[in-house]
C-alpha atoms as a PDB file:
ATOM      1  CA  UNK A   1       0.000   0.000   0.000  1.00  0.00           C
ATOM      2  CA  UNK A   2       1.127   3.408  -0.852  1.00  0.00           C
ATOM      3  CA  UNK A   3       1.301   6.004   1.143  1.00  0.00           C
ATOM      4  CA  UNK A   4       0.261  10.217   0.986  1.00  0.00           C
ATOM      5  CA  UNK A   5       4.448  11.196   1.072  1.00  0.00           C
ATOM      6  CA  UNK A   6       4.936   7.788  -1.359  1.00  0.00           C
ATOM      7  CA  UNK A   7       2.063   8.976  -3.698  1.00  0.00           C
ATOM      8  CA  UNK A   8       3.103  12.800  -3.826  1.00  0.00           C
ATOM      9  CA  UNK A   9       6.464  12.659  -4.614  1.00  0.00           C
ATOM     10  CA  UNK A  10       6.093  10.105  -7.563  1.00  0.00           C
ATOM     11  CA  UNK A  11       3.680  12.031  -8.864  1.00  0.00           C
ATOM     12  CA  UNK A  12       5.048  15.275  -8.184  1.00  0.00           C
ATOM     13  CA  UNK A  13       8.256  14.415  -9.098  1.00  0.00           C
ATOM     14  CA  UNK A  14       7.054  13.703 -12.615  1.00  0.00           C
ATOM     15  CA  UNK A  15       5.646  16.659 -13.048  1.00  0.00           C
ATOM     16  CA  UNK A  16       8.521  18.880 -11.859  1.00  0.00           C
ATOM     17  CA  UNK A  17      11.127  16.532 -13.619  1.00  0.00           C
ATOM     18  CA  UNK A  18       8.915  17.229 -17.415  1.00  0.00           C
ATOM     19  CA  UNK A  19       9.588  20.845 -17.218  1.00  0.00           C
ATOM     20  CA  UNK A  20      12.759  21.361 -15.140  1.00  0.00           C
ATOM     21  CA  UNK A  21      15.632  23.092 -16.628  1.00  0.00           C
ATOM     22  CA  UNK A  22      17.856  24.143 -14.113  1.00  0.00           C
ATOM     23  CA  UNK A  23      20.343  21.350 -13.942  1.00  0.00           C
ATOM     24  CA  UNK A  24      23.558  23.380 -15.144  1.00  0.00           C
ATOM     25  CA  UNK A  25      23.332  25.028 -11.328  1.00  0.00           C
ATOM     26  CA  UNK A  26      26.257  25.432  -9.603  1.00  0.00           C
ATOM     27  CA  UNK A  27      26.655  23.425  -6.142  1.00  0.00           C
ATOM     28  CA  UNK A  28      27.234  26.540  -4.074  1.00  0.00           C
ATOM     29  CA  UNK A  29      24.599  28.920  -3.546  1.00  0.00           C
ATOM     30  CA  UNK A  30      24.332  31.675  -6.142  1.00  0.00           C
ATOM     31  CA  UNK A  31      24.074  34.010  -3.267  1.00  0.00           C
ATOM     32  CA  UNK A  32      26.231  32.916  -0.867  1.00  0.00           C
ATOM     33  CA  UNK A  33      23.532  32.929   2.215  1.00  0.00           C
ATOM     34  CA  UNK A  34      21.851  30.253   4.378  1.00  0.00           C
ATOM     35  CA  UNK A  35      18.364  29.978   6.318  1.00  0.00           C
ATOM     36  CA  UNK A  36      17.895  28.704   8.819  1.00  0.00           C
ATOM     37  CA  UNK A  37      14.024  27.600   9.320  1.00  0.00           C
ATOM     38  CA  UNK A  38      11.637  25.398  11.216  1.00  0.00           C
ATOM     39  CA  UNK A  39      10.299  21.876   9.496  1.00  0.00           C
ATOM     40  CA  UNK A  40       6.804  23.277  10.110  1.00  0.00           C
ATOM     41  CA  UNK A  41       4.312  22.289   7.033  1.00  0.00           C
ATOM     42  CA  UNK A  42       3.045  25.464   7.227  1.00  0.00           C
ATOM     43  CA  UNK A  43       6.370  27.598   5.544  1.00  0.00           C
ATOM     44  CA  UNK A  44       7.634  27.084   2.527  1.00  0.00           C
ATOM     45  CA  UNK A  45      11.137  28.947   2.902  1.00  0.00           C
ATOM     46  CA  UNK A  46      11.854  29.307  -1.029  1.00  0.00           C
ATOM     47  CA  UNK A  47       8.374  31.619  -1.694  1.00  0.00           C
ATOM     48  CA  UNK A  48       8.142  33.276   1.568  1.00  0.00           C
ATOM     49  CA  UNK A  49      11.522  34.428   1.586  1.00  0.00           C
ATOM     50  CA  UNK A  50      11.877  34.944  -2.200  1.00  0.00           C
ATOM     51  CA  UNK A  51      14.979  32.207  -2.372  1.00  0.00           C
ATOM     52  CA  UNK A  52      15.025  31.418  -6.335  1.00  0.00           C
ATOM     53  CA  UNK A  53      16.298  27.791  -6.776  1.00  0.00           C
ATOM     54  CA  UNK A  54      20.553  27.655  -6.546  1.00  0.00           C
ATOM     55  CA  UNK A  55      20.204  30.651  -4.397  1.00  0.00           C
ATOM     56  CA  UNK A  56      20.831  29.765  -0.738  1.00  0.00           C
ATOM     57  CA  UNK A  57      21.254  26.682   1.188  1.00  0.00           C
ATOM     58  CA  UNK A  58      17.516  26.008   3.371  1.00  0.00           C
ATOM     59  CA  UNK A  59      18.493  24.084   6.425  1.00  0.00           C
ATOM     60  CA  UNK A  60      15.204  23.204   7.928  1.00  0.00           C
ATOM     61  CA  UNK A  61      14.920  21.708  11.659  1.00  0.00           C
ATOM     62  CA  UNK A  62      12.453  21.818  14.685  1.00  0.00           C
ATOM     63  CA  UNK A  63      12.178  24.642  15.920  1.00  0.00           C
ATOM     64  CA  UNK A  64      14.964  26.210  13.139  1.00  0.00           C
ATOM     65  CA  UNK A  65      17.347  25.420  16.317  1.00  0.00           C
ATOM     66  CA  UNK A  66      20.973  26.896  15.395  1.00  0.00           C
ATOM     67  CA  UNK A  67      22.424  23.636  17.366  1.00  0.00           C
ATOM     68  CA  UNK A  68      20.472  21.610  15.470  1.00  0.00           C
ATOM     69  CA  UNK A  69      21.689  23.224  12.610  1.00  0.00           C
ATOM     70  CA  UNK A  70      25.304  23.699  13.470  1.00  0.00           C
ATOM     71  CA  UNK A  71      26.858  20.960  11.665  1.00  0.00           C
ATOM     72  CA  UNK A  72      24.952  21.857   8.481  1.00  0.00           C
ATOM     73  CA  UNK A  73      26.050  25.389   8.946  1.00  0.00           C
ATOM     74  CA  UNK A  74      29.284  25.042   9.615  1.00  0.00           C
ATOM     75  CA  UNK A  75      29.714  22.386   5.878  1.00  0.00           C
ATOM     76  CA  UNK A  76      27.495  25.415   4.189  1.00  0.00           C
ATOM     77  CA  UNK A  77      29.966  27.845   5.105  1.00  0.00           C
ATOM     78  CA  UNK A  78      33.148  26.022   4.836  1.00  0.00           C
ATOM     79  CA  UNK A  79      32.967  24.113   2.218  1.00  0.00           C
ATOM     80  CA  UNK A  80      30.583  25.964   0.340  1.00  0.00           C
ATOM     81  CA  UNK A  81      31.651  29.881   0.723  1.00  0.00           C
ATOM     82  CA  UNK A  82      28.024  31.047   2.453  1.00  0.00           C
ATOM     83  CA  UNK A  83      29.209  34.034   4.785  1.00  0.00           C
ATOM     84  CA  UNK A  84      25.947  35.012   5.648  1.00  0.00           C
ATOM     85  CA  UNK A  85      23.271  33.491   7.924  1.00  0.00           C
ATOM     86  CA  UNK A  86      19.401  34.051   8.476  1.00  0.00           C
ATOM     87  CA  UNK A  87      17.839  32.102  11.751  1.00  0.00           C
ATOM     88  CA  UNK A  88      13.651  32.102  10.924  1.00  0.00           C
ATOM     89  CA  UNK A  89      11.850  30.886  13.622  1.00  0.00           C
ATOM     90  CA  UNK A  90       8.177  30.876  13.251  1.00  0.00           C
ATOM     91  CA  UNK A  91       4.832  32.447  15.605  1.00  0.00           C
ATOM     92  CA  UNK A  92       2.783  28.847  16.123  1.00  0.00           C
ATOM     93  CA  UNK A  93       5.814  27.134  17.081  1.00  0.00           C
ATOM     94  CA  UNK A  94       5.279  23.647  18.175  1.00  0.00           C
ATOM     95  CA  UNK A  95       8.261  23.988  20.342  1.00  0.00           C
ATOM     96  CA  UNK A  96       6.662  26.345  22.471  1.00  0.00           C
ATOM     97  CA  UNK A  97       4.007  24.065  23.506  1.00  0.00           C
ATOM     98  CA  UNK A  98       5.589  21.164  25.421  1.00  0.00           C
ATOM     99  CA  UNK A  99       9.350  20.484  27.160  1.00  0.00           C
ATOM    100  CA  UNK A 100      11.675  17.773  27.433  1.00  0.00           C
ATOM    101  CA  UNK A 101       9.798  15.593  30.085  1.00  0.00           C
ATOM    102  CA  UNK A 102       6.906  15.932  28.407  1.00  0.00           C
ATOM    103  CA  UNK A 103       8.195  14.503  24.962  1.00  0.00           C
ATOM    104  CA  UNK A 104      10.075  12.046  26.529  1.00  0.00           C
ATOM    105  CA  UNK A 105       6.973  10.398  28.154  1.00  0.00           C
ATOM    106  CA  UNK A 106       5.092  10.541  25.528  1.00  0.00           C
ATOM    107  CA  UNK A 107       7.639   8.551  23.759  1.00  0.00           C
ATOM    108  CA  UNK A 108       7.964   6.138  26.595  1.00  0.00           C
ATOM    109  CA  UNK A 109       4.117   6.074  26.312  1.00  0.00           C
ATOM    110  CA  UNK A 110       3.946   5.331  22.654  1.00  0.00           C
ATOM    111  CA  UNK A 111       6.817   2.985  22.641  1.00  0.00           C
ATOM    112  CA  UNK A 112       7.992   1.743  25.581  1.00  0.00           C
ATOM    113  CA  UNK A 113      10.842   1.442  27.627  1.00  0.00           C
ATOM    114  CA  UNK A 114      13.179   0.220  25.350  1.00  0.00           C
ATOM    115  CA  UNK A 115      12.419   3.674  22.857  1.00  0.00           C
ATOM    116  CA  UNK A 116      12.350   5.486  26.323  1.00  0.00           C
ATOM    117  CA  UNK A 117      15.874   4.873  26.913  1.00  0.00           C
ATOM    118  CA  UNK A 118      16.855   5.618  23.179  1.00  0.00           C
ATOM    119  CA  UNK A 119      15.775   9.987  24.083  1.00  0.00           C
ATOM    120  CA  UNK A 120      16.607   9.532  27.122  1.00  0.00           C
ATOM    121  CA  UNK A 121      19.863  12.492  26.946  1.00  0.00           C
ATOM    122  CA  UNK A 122      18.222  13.975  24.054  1.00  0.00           C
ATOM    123  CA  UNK A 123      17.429  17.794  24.443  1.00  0.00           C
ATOM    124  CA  UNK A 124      14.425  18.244  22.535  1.00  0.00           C
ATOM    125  CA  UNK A 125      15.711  21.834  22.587  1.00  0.00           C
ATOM    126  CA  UNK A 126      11.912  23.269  23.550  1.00  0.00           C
ATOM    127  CA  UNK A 127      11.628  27.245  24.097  1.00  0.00           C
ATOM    128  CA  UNK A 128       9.618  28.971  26.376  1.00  0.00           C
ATOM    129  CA  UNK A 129       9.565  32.679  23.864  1.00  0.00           C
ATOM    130  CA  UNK A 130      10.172  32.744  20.863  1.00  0.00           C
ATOM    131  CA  UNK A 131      12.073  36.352  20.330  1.00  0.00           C
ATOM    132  CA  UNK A 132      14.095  35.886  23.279  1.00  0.00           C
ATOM    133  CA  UNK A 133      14.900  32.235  21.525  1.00  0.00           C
ATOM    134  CA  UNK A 134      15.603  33.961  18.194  1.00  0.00           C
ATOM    135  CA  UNK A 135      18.126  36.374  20.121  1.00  0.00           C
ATOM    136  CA  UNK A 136      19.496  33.250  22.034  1.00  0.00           C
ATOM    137  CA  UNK A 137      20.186  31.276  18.665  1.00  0.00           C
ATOM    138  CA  UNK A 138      21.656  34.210  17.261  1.00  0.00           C
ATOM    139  CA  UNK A 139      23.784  34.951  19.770  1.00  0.00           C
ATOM    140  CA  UNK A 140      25.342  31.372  20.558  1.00  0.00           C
ATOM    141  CA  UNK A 141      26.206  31.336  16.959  1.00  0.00           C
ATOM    142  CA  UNK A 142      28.070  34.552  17.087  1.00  0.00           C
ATOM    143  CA  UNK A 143      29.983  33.284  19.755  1.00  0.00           C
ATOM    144  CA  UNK A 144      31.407  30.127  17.743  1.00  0.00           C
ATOM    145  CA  UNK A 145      35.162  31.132  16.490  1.00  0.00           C
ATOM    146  CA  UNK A 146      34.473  28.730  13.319  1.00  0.00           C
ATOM    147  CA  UNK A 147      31.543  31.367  12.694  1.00  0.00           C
ATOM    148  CA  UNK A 148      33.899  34.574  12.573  1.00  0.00           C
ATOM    149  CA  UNK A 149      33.542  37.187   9.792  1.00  0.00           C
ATOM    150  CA  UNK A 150      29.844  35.603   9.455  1.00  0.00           C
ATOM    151  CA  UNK A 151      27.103  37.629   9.004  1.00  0.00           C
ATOM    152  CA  UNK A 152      23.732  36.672  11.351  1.00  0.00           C
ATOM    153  CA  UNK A 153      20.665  38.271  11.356  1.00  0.00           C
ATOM    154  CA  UNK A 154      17.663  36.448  13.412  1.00  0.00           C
ATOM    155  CA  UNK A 155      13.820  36.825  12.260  1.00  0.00           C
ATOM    156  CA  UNK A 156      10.487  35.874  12.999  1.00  0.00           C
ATOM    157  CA  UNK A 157       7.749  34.614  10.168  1.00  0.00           C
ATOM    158  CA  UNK A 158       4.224  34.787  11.003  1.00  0.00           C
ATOM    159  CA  UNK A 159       2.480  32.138   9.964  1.00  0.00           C
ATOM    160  CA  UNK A 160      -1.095  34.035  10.219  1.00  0.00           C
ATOM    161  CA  UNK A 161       0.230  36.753   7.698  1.00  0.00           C
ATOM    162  CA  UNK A 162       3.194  35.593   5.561  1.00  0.00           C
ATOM    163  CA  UNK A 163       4.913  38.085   7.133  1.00  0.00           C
ATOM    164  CA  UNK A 164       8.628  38.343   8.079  1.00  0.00           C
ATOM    165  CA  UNK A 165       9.946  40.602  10.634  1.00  0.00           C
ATOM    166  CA  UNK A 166      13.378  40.952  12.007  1.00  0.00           C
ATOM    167  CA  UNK A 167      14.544  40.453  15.273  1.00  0.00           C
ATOM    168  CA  UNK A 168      17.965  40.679  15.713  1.00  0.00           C
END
């Protein structure tokens, strides 16, 4: 049996693969930037942030968590010449609405002991506000020596209006 994520990328796939063009793109980003952005369904990073296709690396995470993020960062920058950063986190957050005990019970409720002990040092890396968290990620970044001479800048989309405002 097939499922929703099975059936929609076959099919969109085919569709985007009949008309696509764009396959001479260079493997660094055109405009030598990265965004950092939450997983959430509800933003799609390339048209609310105007990011045409080869222009800048979208790392995508819960909660667009610049820890999370850090390795991918880091390879984007390196390797890959970015020198500028943009953390997005998002109003609506699901990270705002639980902590670390509670997602680690509901896993030991779901799955049981032995999944328990599998999240057991994980830090879901919850937040409690989400500008102060923006300012936080920010900040922690700027502090990393492998991120000097990098450009950060930390924002907030709202997912009610499409809008982006910055932060930081």
């Amino acid at each position: 049996m097939s499922t929703n994520g099975e059936q929609n990328i076959v099919k969109g796939n085919k569709e985007y693969a009949a008309s696509f063009t764009q396959g001479h793109l260079a493997l660094p980003p055109s405009q030598n930037y990265a965004v950092v952005t939450c997983m959430d369904a509800r933003i799609d990073p390339t048209s609310a942030f105007g990011i045409p296709l080869g222009a800048a690396h979208v790392i995508r995470n819960a909660g667009a968590s610049a820890r999370d993020a850090f390795r991918s960062i880091v390879i984007s920058q390196q390797l890959l010449g970015t020198t500028e950063v943009l953390l997005v986190k998002h109003t609506g957050c699901g990270m705002l609405t639980f902590d670390n005990d509670t997602a680690k019970g509901l896993v030991k409720k779901n799955k049981g002991e032995a999944a328990a002990k599998e999240v057991e040092d994980l830090d879901f890396l919850t937040f409690p506000d989400l500008e102060a968290e923006v300012k936080s990620d920010v900040e922690w970044l700027r502090g990393r020596a492998v991120e000097e001479g990098i450009n950060f800048t930390g924002w907030i989309y709202e997912v009610e209006t499409g809008k982006a405002r910055q932060v930081v």
